[in-house]
PDB file of N, CA and C in Angstrom:
ATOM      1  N   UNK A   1      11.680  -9.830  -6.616  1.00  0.00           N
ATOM      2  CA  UNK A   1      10.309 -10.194  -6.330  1.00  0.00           C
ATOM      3  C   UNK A   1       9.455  -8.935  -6.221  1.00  0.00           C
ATOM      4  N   UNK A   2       8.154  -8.553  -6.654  1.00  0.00           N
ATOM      5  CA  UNK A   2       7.333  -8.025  -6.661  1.00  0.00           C
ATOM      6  C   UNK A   2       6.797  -7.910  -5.162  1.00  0.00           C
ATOM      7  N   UNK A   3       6.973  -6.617  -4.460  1.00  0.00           N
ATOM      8  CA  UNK A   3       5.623  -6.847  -3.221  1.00  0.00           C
ATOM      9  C   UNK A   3       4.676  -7.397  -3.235  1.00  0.00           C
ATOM     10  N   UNK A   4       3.892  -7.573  -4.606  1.00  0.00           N
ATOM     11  CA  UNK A   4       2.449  -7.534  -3.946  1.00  0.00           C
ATOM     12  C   UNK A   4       2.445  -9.472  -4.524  1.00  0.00           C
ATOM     13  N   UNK A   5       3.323  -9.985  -4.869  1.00  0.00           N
ATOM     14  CA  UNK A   5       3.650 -11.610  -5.036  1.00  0.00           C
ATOM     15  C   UNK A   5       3.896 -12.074  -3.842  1.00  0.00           C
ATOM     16  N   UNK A   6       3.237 -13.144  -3.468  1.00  0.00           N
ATOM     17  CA  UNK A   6       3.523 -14.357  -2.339  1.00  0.00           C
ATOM     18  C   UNK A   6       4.805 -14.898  -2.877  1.00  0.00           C
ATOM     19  N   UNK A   7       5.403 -15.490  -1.622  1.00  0.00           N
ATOM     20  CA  UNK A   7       6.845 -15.628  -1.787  1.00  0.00           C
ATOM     21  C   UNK A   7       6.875 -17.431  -1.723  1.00  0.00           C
ATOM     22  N   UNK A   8       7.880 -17.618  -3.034  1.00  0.00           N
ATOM     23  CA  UNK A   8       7.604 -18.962  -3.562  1.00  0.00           C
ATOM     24  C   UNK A   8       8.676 -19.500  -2.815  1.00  0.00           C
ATOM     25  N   UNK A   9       8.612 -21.070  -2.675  1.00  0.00           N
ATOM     26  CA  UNK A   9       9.503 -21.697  -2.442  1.00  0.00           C
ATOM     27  C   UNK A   9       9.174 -22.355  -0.839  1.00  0.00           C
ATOM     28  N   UNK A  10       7.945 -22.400  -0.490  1.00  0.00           N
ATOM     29  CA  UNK A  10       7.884 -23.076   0.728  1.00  0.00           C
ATOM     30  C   UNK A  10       6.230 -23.493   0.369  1.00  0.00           C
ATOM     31  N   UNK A  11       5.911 -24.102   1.604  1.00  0.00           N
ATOM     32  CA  UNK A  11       4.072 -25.161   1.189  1.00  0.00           C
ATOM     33  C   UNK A  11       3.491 -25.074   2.500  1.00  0.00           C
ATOM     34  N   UNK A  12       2.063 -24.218   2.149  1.00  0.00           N
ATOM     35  CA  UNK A  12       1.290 -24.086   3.288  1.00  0.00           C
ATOM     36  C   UNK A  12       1.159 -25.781   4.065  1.00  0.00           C
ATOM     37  N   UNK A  13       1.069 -26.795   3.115  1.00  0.00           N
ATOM     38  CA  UNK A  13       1.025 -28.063   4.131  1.00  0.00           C
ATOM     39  C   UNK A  13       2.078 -28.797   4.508  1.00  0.00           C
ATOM     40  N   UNK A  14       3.160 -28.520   4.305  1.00  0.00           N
ATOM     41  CA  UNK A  14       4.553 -28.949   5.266  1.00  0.00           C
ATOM     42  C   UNK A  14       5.214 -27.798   5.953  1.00  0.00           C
ATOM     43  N   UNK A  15       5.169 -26.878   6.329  1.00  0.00           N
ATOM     44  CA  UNK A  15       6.157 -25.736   6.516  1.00  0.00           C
ATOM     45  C   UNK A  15       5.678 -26.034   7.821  1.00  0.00           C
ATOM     46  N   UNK A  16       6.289 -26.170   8.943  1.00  0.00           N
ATOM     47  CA  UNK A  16       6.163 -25.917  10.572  1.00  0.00           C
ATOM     48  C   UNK A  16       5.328 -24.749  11.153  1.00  0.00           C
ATOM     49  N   UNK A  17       4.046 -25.310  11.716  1.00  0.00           N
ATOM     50  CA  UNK A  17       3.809 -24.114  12.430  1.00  0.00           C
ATOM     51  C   UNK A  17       3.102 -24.406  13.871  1.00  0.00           C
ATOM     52  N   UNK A  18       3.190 -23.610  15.195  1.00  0.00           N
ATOM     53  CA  UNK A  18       2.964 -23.312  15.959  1.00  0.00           C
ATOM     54  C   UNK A  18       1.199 -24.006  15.777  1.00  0.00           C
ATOM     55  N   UNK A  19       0.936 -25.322  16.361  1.00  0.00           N
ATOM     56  CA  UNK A  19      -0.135 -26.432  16.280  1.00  0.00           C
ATOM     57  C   UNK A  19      -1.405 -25.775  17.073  1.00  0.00           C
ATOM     58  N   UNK A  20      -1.027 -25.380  17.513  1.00  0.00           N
ATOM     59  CA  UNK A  20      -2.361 -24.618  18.447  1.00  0.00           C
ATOM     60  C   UNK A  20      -2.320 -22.973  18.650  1.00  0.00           C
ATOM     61  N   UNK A  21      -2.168 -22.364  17.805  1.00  0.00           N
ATOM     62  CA  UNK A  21      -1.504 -20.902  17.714  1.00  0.00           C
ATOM     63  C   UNK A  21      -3.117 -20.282  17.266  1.00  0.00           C
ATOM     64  N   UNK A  22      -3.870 -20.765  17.067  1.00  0.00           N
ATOM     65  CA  UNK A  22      -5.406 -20.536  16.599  1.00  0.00           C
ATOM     66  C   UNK A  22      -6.329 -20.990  17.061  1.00  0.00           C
ATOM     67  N   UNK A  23      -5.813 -22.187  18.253  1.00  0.00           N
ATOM     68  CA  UNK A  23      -6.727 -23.095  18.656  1.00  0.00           C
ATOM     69  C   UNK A  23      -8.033 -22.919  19.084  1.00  0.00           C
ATOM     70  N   UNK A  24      -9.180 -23.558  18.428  1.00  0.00           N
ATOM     71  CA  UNK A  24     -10.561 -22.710  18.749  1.00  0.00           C
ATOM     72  C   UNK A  24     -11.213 -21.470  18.516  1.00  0.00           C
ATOM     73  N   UNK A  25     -10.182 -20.968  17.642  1.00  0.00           N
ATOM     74  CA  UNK A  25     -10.682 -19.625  17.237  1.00  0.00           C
ATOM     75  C   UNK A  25     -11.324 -19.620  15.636  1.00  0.00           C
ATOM     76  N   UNK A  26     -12.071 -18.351  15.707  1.00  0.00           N
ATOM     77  CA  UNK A  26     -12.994 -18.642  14.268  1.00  0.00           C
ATOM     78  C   UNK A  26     -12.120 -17.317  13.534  1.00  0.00           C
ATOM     79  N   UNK A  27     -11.524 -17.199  12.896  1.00  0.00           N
ATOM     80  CA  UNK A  27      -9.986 -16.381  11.602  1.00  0.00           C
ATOM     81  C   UNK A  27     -10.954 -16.289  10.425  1.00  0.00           C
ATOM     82  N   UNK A  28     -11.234 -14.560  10.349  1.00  0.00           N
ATOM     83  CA  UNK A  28     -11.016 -14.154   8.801  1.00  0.00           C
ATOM     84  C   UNK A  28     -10.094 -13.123   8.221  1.00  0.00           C
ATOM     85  N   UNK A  29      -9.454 -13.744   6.832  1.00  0.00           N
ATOM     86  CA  UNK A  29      -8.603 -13.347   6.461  1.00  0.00           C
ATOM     87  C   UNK A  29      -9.254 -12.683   5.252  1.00  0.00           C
ATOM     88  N   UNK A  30      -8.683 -11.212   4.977  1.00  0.00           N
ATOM     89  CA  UNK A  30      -9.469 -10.242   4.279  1.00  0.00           C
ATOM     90  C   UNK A  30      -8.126  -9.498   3.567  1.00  0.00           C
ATOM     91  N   UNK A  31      -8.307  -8.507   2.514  1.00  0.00           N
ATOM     92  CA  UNK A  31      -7.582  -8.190   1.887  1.00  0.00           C
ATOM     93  C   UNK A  31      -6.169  -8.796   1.227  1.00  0.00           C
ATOM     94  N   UNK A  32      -5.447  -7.828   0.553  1.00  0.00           N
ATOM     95  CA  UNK A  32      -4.274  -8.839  -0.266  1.00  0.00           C
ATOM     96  C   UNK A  32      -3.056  -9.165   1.258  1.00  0.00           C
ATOM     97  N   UNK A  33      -2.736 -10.198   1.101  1.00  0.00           N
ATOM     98  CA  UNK A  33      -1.849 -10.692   2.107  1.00  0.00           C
ATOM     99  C   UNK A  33      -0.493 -10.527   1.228  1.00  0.00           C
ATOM    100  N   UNK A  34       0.969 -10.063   2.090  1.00  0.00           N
ATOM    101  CA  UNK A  34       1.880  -9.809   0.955  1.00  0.00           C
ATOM    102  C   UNK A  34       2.854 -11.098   0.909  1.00  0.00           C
ATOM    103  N   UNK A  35       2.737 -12.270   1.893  1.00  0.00           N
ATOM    104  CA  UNK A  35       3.679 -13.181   1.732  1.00  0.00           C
ATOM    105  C   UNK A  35       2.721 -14.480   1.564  1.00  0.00           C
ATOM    106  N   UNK A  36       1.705 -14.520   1.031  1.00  0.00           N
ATOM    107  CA  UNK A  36       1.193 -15.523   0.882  1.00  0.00           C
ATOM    108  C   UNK A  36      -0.273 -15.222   0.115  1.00  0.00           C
ATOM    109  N   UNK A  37      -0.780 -16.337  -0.001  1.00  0.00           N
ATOM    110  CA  UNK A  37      -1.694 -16.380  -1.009  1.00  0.00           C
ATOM    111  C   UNK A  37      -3.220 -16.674   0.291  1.00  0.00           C
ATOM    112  N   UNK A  38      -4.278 -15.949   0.260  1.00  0.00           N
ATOM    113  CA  UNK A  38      -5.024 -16.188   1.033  1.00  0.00           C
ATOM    114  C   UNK A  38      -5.627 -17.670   0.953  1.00  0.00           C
ATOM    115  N   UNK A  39      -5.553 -18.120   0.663  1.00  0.00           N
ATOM    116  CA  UNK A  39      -6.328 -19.655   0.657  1.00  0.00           C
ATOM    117  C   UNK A  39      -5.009 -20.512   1.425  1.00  0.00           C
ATOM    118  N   UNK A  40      -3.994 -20.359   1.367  1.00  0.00           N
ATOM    119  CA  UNK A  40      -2.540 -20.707   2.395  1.00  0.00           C
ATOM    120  C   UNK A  40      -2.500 -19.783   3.669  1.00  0.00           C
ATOM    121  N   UNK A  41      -3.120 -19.056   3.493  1.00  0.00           N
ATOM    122  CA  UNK A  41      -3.110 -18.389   5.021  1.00  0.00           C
ATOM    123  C   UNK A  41      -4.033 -18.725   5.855  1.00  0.00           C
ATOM    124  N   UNK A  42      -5.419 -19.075   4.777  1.00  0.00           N
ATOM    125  CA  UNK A  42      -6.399 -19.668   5.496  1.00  0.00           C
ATOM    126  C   UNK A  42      -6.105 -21.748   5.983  1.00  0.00           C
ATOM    127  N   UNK A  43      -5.336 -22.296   5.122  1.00  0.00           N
ATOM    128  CA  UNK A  43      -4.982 -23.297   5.198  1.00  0.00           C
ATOM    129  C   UNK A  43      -4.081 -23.554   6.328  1.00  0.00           C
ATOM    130  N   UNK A  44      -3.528 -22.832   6.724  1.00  0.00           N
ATOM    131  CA  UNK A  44      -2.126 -22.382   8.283  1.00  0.00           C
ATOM    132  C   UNK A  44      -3.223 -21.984   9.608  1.00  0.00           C
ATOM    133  N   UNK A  45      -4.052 -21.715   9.450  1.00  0.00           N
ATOM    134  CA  UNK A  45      -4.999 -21.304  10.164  1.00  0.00           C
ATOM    135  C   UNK A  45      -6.006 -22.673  10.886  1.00  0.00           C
ATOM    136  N   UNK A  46      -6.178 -23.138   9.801  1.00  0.00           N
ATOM    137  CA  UNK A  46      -6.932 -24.551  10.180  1.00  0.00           C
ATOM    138  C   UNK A  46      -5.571 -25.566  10.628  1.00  0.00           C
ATOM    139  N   UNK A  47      -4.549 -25.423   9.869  1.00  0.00           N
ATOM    140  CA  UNK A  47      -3.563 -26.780  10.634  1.00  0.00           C
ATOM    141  C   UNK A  47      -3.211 -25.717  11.882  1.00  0.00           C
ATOM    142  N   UNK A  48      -3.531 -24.896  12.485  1.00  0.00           N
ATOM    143  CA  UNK A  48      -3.194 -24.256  14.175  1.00  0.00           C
ATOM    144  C   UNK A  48      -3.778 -24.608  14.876  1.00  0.00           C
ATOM    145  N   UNK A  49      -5.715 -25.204  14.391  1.00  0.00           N
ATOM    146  CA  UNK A  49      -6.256 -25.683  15.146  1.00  0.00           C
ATOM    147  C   UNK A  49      -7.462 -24.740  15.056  1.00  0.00           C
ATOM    148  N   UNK A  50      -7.741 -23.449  13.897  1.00  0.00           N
ATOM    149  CA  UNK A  50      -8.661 -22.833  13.720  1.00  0.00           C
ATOM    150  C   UNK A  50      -9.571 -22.849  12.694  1.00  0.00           C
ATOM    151  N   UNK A  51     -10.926 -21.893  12.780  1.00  0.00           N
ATOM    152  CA  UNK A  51     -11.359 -22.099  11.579  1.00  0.00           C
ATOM    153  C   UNK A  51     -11.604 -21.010  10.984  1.00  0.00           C
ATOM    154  N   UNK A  52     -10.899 -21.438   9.595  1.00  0.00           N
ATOM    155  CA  UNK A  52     -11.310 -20.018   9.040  1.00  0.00           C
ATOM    156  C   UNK A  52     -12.590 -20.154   8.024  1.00  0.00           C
ATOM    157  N   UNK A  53     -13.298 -19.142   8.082  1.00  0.00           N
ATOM    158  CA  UNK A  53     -14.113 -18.569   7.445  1.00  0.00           C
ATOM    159  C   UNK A  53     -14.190 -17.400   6.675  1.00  0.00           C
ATOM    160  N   UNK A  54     -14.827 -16.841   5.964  1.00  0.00           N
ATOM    161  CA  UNK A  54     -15.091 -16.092   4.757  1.00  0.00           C
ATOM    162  C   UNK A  54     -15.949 -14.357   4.935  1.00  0.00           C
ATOM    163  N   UNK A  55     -16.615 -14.812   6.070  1.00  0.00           N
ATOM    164  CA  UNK A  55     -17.037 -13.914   6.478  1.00  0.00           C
ATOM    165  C   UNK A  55     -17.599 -13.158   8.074  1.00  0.00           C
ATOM    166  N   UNK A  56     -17.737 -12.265   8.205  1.00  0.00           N
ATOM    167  CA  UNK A  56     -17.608 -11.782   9.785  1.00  0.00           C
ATOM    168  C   UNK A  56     -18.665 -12.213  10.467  1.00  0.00           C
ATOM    169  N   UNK A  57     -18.847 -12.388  11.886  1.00  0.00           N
ATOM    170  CA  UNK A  57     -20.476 -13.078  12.367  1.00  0.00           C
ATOM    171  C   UNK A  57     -20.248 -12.619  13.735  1.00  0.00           C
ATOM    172  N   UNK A  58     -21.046 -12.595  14.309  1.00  0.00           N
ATOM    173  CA  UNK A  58     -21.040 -12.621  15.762  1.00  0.00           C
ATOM    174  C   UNK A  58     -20.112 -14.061  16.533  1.00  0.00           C
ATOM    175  N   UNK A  59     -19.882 -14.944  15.457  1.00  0.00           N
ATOM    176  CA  UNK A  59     -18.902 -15.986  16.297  1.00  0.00           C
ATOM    177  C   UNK A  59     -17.329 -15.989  15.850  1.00  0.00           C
ATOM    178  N   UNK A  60     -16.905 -14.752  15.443  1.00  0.00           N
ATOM    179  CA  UNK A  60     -15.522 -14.269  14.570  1.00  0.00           C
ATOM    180  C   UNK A  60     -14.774 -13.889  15.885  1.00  0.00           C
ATOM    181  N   UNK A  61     -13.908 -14.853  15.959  1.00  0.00           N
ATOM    182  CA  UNK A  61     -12.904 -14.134  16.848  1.00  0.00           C
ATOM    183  C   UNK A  61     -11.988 -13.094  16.820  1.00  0.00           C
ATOM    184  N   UNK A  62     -11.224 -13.497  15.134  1.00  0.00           N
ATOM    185  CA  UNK A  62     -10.044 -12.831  15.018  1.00  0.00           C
ATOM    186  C   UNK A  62     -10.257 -12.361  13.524  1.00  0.00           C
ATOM    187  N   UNK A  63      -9.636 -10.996  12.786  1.00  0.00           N
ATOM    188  CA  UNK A  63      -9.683 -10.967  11.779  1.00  0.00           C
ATOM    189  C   UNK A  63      -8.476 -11.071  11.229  1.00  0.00           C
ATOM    190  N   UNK A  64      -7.850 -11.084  10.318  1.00  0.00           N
ATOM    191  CA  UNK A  64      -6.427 -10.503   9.577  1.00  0.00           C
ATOM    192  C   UNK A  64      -6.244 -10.260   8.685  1.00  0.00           C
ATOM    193  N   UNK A  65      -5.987  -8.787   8.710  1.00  0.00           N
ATOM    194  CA  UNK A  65      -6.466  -7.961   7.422  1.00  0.00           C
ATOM    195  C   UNK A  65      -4.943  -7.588   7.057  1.00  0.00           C
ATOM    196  N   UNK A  66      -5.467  -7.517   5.555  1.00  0.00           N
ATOM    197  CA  UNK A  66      -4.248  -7.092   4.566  1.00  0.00           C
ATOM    198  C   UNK A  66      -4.237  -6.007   4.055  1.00  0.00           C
ATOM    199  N   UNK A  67      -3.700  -5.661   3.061  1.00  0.00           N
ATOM    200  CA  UNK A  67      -3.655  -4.118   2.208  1.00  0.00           C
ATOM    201  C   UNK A  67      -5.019  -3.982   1.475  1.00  0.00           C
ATOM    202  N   UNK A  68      -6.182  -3.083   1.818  1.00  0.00           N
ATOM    203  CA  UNK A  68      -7.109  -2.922   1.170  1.00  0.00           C
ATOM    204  C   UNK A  68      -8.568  -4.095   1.700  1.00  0.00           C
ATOM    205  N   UNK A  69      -8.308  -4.152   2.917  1.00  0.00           N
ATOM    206  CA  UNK A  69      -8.610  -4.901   3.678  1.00  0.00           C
ATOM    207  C   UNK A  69     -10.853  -4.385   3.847  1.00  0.00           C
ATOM    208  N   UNK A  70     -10.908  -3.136   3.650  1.00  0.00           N
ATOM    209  CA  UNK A  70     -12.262  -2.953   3.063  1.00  0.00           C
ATOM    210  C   UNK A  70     -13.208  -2.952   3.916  1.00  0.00           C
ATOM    211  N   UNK A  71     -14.558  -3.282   3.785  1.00  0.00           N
ATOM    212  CA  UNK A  71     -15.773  -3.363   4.634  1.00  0.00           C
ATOM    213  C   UNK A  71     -15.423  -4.504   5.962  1.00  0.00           C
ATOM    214  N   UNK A  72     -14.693  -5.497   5.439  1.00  0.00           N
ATOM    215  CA  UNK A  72     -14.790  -7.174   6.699  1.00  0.00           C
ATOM    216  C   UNK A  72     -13.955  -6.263   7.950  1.00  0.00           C
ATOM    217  N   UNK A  73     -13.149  -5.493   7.391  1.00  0.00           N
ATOM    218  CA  UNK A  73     -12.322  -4.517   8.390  1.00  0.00           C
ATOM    219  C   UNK A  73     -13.277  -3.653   9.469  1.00  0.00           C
ATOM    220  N   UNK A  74     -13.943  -3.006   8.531  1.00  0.00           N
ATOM    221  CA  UNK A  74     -14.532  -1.843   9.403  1.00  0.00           C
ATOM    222  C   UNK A  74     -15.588  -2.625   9.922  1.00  0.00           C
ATOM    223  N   UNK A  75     -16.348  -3.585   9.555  1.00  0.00           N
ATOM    224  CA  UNK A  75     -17.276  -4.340  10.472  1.00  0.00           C
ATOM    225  C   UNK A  75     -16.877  -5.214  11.286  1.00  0.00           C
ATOM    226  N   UNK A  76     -15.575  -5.590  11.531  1.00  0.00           N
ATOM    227  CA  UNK A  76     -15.010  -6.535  12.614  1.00  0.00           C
ATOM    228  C   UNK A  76     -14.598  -5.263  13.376  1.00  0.00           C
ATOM    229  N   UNK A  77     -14.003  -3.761  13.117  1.00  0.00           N
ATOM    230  CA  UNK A  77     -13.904  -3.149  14.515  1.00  0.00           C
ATOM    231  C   UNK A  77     -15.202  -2.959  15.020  1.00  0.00           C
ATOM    232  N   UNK A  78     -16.282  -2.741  14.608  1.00  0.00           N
ATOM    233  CA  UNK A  78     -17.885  -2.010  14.823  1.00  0.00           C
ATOM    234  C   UNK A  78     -18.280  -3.265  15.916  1.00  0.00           C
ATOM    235  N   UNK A  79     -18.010  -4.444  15.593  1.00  0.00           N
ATOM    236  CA  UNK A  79     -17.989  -5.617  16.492  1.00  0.00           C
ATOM    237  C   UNK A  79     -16.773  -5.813  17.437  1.00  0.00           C
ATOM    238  N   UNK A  80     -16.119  -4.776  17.761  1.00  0.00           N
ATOM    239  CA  UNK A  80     -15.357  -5.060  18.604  1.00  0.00           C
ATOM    240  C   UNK A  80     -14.284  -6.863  18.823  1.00  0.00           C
ATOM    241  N   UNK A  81     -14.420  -7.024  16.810  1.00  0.00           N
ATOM    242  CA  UNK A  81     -13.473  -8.523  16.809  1.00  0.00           C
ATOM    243  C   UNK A  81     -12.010  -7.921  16.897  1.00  0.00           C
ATOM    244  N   UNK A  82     -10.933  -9.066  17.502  1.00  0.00           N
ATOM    245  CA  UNK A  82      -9.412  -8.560  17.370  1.00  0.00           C
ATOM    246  C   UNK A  82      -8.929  -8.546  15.844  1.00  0.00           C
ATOM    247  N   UNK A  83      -8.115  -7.577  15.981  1.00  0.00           N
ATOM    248  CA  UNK A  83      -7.762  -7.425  14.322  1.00  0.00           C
ATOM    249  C   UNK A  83      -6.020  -7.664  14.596  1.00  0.00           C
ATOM    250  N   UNK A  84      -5.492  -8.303  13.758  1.00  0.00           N
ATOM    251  CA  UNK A  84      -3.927  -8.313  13.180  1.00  0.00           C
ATOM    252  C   UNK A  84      -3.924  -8.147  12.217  1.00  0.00           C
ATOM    253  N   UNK A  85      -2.582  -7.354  12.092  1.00  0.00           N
ATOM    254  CA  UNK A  85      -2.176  -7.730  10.331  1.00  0.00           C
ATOM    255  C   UNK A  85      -1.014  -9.241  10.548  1.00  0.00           C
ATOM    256  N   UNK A  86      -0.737  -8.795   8.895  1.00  0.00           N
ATOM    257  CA  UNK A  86       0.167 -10.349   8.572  1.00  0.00           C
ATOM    258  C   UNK A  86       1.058 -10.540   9.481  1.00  0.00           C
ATOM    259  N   UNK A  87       1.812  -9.473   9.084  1.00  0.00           N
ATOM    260  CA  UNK A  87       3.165  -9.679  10.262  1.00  0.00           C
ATOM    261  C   UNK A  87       2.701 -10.718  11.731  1.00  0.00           C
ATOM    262  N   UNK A  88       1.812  -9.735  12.357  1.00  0.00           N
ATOM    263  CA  UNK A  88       1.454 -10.817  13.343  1.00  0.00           C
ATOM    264  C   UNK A  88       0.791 -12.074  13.245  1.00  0.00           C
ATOM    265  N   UNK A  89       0.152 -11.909  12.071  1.00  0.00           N
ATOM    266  CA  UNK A  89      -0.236 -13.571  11.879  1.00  0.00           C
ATOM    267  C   UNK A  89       0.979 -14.638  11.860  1.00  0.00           C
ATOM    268  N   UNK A  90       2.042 -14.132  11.062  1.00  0.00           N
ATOM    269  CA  UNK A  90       3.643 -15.351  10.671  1.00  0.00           C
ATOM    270  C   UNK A  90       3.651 -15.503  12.443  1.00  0.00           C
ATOM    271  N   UNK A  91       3.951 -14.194  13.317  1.00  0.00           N
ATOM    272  CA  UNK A  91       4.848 -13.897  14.008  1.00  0.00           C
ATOM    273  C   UNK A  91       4.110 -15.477  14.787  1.00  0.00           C
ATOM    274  N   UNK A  92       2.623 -14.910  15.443  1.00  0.00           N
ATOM    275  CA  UNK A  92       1.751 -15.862  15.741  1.00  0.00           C
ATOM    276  C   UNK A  92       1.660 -17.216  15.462  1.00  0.00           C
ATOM    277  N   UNK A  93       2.115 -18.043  14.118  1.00  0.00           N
ATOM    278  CA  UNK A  93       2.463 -19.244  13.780  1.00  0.00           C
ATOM    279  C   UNK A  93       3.432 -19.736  13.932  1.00  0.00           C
ATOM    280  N   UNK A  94       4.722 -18.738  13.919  1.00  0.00           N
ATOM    281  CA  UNK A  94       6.165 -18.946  14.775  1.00  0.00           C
ATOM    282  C   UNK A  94       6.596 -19.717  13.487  1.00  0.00           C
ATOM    283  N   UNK A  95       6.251 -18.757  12.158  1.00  0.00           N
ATOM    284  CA  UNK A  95       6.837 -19.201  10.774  1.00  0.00           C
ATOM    285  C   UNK A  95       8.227 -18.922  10.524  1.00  0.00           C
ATOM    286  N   UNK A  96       8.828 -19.046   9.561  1.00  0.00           N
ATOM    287  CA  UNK A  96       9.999 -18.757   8.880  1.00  0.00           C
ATOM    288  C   UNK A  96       9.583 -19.278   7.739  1.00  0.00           C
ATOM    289  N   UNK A  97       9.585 -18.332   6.927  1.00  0.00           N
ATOM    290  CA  UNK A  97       9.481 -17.921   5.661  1.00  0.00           C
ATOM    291  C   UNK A  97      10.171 -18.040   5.173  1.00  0.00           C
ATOM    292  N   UNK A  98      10.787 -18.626   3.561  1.00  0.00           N
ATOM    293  CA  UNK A  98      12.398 -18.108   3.037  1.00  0.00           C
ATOM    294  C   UNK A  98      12.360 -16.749   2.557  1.00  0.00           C
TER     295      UNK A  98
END
């Protein structure tokens, strides 16, 4: 497998995850993510109980930035939003991945 390929063989809408692991929080997901495809990361995000959005605001809770992660990065620290990377996003959904 290629690093920079999402890893096949599992489905952002059946795979188990941690139901309230986002709950109420507003999630943007920025740069390349390496085990998934951003529109499935954003999709894991809303079945936690969050919402994700596209871009940073004064109502952005959380960001999660990937490789090359860019301007949404440096303007969510300037706003003092929490930043993770992936790792902690899975860790946070209490995924298993194959």
């Amino acid at each position: 497998m290629n690093d920079s390929e999402p890893v096949a063989g599992w489905d952002c809408e059946t795979i188990p995850v941690c139901s309230d692991a986002f709950s109420g929080l507003t999630v943007v997901i920025t740069g390349k993510l390496e085990r998934m495809e951003r529109k499935e990361a954003e999709r894991l995000v809303e079945r936690a109980g969050g919402n994700a959005v596209g871009s940073i605001s004064g109502k952005t809770d959380l960001l999660v930035a990937g490789e090359k992660a860019g301007s949404k990065l440096s303007k969510a620290k300037e706003m003092g939003v929490d930043v993770i990377d992936e790792a902690a996003f899975i860790a946070r959904l209490q995924l298993v991945l194959p």
